[in-house]
PDB file of N, CA and C in Angstrom:
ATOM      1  N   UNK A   1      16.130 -40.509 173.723  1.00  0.00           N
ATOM      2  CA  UNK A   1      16.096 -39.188 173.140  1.00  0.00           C
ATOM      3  C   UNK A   1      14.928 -39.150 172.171  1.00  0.00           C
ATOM      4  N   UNK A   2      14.200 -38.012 172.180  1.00  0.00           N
ATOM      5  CA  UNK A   2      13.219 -37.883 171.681  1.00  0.00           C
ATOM      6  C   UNK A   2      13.368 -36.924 170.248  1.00  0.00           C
ATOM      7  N   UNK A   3      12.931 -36.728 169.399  1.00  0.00           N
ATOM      8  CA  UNK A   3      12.957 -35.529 168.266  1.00  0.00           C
ATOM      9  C   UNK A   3      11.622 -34.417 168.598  1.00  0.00           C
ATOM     10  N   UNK A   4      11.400 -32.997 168.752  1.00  0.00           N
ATOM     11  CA  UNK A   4      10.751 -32.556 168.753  1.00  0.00           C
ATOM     12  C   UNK A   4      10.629 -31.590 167.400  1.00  0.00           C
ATOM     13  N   UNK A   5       9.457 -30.895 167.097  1.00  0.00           N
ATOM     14  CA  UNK A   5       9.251 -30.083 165.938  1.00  0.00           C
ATOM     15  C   UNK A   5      10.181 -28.430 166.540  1.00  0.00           C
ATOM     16  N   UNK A   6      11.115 -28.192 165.615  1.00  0.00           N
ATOM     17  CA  UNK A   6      11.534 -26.849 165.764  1.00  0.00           C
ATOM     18  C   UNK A   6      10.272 -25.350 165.691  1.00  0.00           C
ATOM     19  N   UNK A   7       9.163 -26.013 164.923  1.00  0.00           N
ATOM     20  CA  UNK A   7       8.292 -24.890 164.948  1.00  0.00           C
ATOM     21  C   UNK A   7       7.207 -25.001 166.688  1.00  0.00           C
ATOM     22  N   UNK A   8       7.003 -25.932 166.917  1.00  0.00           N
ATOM     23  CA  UNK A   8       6.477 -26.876 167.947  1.00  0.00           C
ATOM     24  C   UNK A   8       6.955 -25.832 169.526  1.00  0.00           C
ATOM     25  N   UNK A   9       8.706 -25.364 169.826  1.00  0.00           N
ATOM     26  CA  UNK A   9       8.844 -25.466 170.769  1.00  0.00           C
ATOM     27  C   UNK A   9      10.189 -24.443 170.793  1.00  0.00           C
ATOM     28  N   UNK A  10      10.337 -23.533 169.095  1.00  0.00           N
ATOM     29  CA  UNK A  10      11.176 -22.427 169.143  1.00  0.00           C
ATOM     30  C   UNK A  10      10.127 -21.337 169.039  1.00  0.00           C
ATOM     31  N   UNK A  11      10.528 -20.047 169.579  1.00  0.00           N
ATOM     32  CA  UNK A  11       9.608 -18.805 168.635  1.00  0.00           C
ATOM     33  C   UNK A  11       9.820 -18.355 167.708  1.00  0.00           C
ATOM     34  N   UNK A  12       9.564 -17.715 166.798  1.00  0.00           N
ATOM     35  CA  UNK A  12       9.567 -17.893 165.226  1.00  0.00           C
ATOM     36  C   UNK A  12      11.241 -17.329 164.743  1.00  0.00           C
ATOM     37  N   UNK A  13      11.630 -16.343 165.719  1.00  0.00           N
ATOM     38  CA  UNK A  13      12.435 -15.347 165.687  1.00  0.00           C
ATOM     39  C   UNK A  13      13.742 -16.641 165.567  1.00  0.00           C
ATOM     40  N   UNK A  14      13.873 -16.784 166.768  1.00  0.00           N
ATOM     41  CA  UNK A  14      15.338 -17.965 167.036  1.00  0.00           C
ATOM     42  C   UNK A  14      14.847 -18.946 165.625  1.00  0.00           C
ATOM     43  N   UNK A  15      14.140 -19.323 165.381  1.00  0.00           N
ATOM     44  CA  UNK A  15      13.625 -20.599 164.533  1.00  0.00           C
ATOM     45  C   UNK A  15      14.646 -20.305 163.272  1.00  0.00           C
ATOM     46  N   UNK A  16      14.086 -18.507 162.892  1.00  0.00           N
ATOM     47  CA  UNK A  16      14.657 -18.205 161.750  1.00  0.00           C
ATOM     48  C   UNK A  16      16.339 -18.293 161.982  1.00  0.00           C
ATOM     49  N   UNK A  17      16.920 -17.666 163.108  1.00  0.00           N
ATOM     50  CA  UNK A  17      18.086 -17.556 163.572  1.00  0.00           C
ATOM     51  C   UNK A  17      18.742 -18.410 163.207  1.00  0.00           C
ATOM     52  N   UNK A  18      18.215 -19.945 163.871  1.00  0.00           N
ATOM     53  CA  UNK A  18      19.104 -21.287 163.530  1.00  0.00           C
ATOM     54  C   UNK A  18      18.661 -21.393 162.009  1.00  0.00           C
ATOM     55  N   UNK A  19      18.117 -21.299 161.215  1.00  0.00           N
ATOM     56  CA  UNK A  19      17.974 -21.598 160.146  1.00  0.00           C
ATOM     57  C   UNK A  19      19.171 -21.353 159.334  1.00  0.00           C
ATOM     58  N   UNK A  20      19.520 -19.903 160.194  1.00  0.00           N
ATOM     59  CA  UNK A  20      20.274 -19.125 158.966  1.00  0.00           C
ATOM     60  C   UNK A  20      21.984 -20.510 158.970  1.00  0.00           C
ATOM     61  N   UNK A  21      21.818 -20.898 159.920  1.00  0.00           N
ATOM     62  CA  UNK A  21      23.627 -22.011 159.922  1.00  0.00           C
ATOM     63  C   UNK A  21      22.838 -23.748 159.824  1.00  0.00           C
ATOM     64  N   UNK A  22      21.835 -24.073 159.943  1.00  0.00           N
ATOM     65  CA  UNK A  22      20.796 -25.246 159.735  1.00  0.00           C
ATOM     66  C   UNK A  22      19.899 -25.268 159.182  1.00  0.00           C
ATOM     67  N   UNK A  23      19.427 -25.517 157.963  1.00  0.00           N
ATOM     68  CA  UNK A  23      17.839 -25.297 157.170  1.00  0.00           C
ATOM     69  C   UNK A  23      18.125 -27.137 156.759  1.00  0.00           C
ATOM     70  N   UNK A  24      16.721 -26.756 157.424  1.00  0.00           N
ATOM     71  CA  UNK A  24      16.392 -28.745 157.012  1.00  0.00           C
ATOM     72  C   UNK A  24      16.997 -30.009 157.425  1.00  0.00           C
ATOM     73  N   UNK A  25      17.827 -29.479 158.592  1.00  0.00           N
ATOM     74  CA  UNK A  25      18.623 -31.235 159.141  1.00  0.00           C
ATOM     75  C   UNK A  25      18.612 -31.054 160.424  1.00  0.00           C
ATOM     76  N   UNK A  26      18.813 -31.962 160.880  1.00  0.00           N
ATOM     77  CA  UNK A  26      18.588 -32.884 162.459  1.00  0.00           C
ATOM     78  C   UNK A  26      19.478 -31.933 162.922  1.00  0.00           C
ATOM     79  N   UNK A  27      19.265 -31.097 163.966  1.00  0.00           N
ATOM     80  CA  UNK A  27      20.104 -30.575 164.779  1.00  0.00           C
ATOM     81  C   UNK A  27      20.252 -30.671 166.377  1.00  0.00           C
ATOM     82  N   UNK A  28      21.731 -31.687 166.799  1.00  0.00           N
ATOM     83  CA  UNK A  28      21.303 -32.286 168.046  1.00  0.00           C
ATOM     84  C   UNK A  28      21.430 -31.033 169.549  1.00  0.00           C
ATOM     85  N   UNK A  29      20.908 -31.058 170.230  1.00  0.00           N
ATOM     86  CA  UNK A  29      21.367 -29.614 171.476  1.00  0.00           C
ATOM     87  C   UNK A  29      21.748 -30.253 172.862  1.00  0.00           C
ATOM     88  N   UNK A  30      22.263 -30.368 173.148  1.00  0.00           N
ATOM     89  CA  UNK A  30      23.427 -31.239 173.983  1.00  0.00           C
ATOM     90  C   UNK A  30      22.302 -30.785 175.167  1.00  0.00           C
ATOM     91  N   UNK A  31      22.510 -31.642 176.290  1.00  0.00           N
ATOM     92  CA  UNK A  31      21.795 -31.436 177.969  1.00  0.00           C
ATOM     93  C   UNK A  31      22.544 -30.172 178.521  1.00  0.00           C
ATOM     94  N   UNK A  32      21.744 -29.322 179.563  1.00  0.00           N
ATOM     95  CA  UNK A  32      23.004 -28.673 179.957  1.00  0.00           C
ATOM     96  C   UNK A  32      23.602 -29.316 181.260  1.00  0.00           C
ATOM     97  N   UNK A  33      24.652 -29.257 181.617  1.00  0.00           N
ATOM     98  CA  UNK A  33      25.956 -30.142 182.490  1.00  0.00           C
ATOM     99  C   UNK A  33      24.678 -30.399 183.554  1.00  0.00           C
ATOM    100  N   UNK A  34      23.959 -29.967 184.680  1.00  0.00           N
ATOM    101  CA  UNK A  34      23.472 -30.078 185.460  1.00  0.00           C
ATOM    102  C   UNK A  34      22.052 -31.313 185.459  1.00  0.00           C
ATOM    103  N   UNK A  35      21.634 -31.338 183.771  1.00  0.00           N
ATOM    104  CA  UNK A  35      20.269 -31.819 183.807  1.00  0.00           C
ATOM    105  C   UNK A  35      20.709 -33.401 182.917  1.00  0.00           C
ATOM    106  N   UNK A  36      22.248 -33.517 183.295  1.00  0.00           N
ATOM    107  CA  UNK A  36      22.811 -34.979 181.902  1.00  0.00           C
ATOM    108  C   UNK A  36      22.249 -36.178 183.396  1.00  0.00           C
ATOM    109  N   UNK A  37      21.705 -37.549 182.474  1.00  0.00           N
ATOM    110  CA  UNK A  37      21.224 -38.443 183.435  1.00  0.00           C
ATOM    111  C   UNK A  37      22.322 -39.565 183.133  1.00  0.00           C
ATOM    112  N   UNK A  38      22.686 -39.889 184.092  1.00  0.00           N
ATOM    113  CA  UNK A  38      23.520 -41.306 183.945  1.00  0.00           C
ATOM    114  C   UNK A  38      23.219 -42.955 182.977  1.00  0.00           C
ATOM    115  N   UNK A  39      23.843 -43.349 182.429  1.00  0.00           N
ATOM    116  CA  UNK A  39      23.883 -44.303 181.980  1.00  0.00           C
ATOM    117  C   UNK A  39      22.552 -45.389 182.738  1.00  0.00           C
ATOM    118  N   UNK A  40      21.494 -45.824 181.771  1.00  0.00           N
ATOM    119  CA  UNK A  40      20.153 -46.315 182.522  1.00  0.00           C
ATOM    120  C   UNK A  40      19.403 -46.005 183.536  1.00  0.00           C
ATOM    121  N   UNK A  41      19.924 -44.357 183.560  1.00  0.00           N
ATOM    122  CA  UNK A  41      18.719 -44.005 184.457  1.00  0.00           C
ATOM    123  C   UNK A  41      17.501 -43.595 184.052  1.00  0.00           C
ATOM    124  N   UNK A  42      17.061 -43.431 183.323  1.00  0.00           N
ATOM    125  CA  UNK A  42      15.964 -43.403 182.548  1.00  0.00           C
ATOM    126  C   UNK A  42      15.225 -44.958 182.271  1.00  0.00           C
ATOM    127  N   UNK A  43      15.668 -45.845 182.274  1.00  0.00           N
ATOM    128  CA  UNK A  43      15.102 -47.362 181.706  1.00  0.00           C
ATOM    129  C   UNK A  43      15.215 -48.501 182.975  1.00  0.00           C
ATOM    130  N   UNK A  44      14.862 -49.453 182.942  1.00  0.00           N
ATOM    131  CA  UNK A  44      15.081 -50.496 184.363  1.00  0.00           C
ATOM    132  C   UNK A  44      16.178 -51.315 183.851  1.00  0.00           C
ATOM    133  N   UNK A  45      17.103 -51.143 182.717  1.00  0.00           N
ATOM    134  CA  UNK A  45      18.094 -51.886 182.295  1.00  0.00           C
ATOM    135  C   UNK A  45      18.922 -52.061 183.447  1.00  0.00           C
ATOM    136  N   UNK A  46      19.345 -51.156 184.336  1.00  0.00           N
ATOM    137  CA  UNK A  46      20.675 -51.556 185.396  1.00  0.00           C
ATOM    138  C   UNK A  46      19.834 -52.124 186.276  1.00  0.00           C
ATOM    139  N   UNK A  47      18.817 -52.136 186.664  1.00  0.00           N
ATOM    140  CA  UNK A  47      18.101 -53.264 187.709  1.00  0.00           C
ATOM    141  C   UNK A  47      18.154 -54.372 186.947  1.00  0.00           C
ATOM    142  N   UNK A  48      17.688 -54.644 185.490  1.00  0.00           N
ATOM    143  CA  UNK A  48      17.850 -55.917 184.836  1.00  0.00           C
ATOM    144  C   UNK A  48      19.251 -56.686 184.740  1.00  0.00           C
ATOM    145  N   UNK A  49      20.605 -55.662 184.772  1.00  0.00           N
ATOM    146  CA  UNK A  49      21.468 -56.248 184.828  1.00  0.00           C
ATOM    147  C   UNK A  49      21.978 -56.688 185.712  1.00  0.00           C
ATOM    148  N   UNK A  50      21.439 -56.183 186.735  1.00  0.00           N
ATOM    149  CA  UNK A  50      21.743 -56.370 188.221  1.00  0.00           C
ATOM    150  C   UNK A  50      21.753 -58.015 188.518  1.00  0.00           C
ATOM    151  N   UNK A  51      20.027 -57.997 188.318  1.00  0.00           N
ATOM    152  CA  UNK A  51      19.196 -59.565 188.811  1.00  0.00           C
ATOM    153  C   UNK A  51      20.282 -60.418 187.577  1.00  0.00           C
ATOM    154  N   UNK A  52      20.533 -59.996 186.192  1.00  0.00           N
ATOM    155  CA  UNK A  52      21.263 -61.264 185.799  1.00  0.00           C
ATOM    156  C   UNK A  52      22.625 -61.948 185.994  1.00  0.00           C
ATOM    157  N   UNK A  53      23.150 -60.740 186.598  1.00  0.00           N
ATOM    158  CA  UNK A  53      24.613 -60.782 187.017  1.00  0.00           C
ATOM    159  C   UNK A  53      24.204 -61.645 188.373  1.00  0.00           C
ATOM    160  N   UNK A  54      23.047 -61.622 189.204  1.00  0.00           N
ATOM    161  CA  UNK A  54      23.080 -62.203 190.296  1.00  0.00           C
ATOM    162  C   UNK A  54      22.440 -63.578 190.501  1.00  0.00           C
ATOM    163  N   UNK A  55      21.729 -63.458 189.133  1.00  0.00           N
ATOM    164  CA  UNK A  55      21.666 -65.174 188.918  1.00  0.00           C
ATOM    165  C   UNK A  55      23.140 -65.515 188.104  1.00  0.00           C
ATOM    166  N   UNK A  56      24.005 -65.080 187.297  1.00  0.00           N
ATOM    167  CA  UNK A  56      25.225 -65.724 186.707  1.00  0.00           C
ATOM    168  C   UNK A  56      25.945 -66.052 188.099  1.00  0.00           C
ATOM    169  N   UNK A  57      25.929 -65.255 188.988  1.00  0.00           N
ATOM    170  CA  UNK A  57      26.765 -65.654 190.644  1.00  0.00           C
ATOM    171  C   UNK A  57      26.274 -67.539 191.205  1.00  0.00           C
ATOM    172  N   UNK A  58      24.629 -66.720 191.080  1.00  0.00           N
ATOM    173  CA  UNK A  58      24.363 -67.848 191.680  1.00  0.00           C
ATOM    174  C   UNK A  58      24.318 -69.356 190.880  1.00  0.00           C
ATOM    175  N   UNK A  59      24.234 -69.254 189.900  1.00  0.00           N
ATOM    176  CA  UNK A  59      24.288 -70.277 188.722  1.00  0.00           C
ATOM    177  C   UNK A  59      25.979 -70.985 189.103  1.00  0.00           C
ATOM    178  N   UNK A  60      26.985 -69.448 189.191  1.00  0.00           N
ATOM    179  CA  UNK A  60      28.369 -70.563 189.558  1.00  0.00           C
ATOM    180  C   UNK A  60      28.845 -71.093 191.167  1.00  0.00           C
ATOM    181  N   UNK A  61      27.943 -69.962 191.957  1.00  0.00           N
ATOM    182  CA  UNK A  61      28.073 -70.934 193.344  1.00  0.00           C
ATOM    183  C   UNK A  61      27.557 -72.554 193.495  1.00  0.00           C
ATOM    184  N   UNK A  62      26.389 -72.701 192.387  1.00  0.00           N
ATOM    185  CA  UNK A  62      25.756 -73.830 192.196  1.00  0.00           C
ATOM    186  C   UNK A  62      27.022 -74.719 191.578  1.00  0.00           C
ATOM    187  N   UNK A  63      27.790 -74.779 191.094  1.00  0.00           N
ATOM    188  CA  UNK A  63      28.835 -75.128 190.500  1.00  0.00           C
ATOM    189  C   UNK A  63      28.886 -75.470 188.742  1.00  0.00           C
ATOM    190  N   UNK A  64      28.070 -74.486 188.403  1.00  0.00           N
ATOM    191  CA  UNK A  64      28.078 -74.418 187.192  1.00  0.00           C
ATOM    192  C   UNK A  64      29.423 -73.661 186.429  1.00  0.00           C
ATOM    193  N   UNK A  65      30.080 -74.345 185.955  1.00  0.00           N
ATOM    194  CA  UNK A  65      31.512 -73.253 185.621  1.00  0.00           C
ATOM    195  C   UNK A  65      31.184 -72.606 184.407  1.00  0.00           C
ATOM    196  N   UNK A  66      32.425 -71.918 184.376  1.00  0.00           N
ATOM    197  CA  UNK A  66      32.228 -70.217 183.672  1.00  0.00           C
ATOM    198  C   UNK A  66      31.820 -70.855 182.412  1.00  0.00           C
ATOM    199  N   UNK A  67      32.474 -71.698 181.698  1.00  0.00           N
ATOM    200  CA  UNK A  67      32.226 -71.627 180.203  1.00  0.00           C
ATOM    201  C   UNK A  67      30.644 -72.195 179.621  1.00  0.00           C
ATOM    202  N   UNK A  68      30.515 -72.409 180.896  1.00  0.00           N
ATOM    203  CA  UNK A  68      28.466 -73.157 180.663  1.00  0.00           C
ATOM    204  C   UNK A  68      27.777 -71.631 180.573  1.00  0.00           C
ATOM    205  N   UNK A  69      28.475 -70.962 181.723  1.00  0.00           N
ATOM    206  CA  UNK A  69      28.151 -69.830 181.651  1.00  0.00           C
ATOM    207  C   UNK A  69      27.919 -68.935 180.812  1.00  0.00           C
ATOM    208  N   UNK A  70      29.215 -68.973 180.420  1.00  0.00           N
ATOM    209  CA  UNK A  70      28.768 -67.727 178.952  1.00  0.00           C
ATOM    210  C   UNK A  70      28.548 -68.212 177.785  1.00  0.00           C
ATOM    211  N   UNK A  71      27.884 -69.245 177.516  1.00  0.00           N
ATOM    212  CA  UNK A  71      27.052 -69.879 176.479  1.00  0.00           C
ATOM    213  C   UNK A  71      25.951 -69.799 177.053  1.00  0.00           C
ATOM    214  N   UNK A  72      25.101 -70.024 178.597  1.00  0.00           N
ATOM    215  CA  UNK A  72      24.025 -70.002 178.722  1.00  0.00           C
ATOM    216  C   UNK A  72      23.604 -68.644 178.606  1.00  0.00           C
ATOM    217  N   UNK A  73      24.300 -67.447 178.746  1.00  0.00           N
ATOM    218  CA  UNK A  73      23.889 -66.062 179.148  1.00  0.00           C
ATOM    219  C   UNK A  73      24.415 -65.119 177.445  1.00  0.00           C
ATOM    220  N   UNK A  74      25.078 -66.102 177.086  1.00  0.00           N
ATOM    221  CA  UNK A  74      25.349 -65.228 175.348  1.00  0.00           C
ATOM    222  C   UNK A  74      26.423 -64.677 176.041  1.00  0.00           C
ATOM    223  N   UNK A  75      27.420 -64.645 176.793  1.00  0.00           N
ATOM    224  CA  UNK A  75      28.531 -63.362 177.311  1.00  0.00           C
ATOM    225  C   UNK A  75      29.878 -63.923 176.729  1.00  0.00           C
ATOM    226  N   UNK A  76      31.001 -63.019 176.945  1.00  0.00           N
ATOM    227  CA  UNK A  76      31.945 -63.480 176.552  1.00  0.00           C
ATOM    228  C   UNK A  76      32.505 -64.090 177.979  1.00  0.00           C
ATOM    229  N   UNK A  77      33.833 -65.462 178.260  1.00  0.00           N
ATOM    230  CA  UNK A  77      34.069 -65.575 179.367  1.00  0.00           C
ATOM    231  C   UNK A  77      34.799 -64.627 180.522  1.00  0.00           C
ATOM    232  N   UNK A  78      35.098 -63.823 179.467  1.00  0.00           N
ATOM    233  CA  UNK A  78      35.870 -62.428 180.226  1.00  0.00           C
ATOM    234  C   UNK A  78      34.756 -62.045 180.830  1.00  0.00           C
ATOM    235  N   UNK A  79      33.945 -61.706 180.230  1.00  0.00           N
ATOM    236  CA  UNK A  79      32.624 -60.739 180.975  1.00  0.00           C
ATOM    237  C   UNK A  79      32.009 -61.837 181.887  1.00  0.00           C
ATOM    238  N   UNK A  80      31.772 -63.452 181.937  1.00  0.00           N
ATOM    239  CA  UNK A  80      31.225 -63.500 183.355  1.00  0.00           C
ATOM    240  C   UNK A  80      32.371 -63.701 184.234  1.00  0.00           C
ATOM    241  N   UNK A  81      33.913 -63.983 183.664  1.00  0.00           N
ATOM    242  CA  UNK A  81      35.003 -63.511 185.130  1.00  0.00           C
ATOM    243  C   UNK A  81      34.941 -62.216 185.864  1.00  0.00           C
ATOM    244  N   UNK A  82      34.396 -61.401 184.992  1.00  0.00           N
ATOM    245  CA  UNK A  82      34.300 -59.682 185.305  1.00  0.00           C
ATOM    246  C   UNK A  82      33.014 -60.246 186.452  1.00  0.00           C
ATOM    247  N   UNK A  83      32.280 -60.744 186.052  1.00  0.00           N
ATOM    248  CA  UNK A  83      31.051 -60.392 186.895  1.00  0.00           C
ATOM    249  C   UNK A  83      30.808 -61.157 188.079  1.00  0.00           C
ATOM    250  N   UNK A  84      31.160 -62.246 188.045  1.00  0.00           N
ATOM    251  CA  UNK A  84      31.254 -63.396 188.798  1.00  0.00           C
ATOM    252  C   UNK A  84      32.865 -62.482 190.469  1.00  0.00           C
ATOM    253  N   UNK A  85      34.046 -62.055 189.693  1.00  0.00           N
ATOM    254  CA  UNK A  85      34.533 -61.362 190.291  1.00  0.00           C
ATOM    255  C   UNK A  85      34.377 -59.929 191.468  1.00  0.00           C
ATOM    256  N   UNK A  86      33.332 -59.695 190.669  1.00  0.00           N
ATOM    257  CA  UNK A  86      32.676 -58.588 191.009  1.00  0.00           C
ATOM    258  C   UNK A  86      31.845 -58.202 192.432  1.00  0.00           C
ATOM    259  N   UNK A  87      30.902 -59.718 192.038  1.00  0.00           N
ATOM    260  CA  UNK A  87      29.914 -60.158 193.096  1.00  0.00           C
ATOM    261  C   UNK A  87      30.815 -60.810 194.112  1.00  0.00           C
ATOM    262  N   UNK A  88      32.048 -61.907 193.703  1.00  0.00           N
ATOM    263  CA  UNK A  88      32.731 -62.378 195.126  1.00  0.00           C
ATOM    264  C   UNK A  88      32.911 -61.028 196.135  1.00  0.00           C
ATOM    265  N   UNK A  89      33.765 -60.031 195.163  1.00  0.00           N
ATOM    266  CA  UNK A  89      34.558 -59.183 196.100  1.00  0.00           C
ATOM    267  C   UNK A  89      32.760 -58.497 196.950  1.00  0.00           C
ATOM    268  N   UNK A  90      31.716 -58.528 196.043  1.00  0.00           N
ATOM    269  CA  UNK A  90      30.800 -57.598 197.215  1.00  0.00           C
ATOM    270  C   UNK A  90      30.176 -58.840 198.611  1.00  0.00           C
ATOM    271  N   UNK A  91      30.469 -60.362 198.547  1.00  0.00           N
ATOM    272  CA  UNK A  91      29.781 -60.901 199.715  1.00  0.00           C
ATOM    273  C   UNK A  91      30.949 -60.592 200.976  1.00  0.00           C
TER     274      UNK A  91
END
């Protein structure tokens, strides 16, 4: 999310309008329903989580067990049973 200037990208008229219930603070304006983007779609984070979840797979097919695991990856062991689970059920 970005901040833009209210003088920048209102016309003077509305500018004053919102003023009259906002003068001087951050005012957030929600997406409208049609234009909201999903969780990392904007960033390559869910491709990044992807490849690490699919090396944590492959790290325990190698027979590395869980608790090496989530010390090598910082996770909790719940979260690589979650993930490790995850990937069995997709081969």
């Amino acid at each position: 999310m970005s901040y833009k200037k209210a003088t920048h990208v209102l016309p003077q008229d509305l500018l004053l309008k919102v003023q009259e219930y906002v003068d001087g603070e951050f005012l957030y304006i929600p997406r409208v329903e049609n234009n909201k983007k999903g969780w990392g779609e904007t960033t390559s984070i869910r491709q990044e989580l992807q490849e690490r979840n699919r090396h944590i797979y492959a790290d325990y097919l190698a027979g590395i067990d869980m608790e090496t695991l989530a010390k090598k990856y910082y996770l909790s062991l719940k979260s690589i049973q979650r993930i490790i689970g995850q990937l069995r059920n997709n081969d």
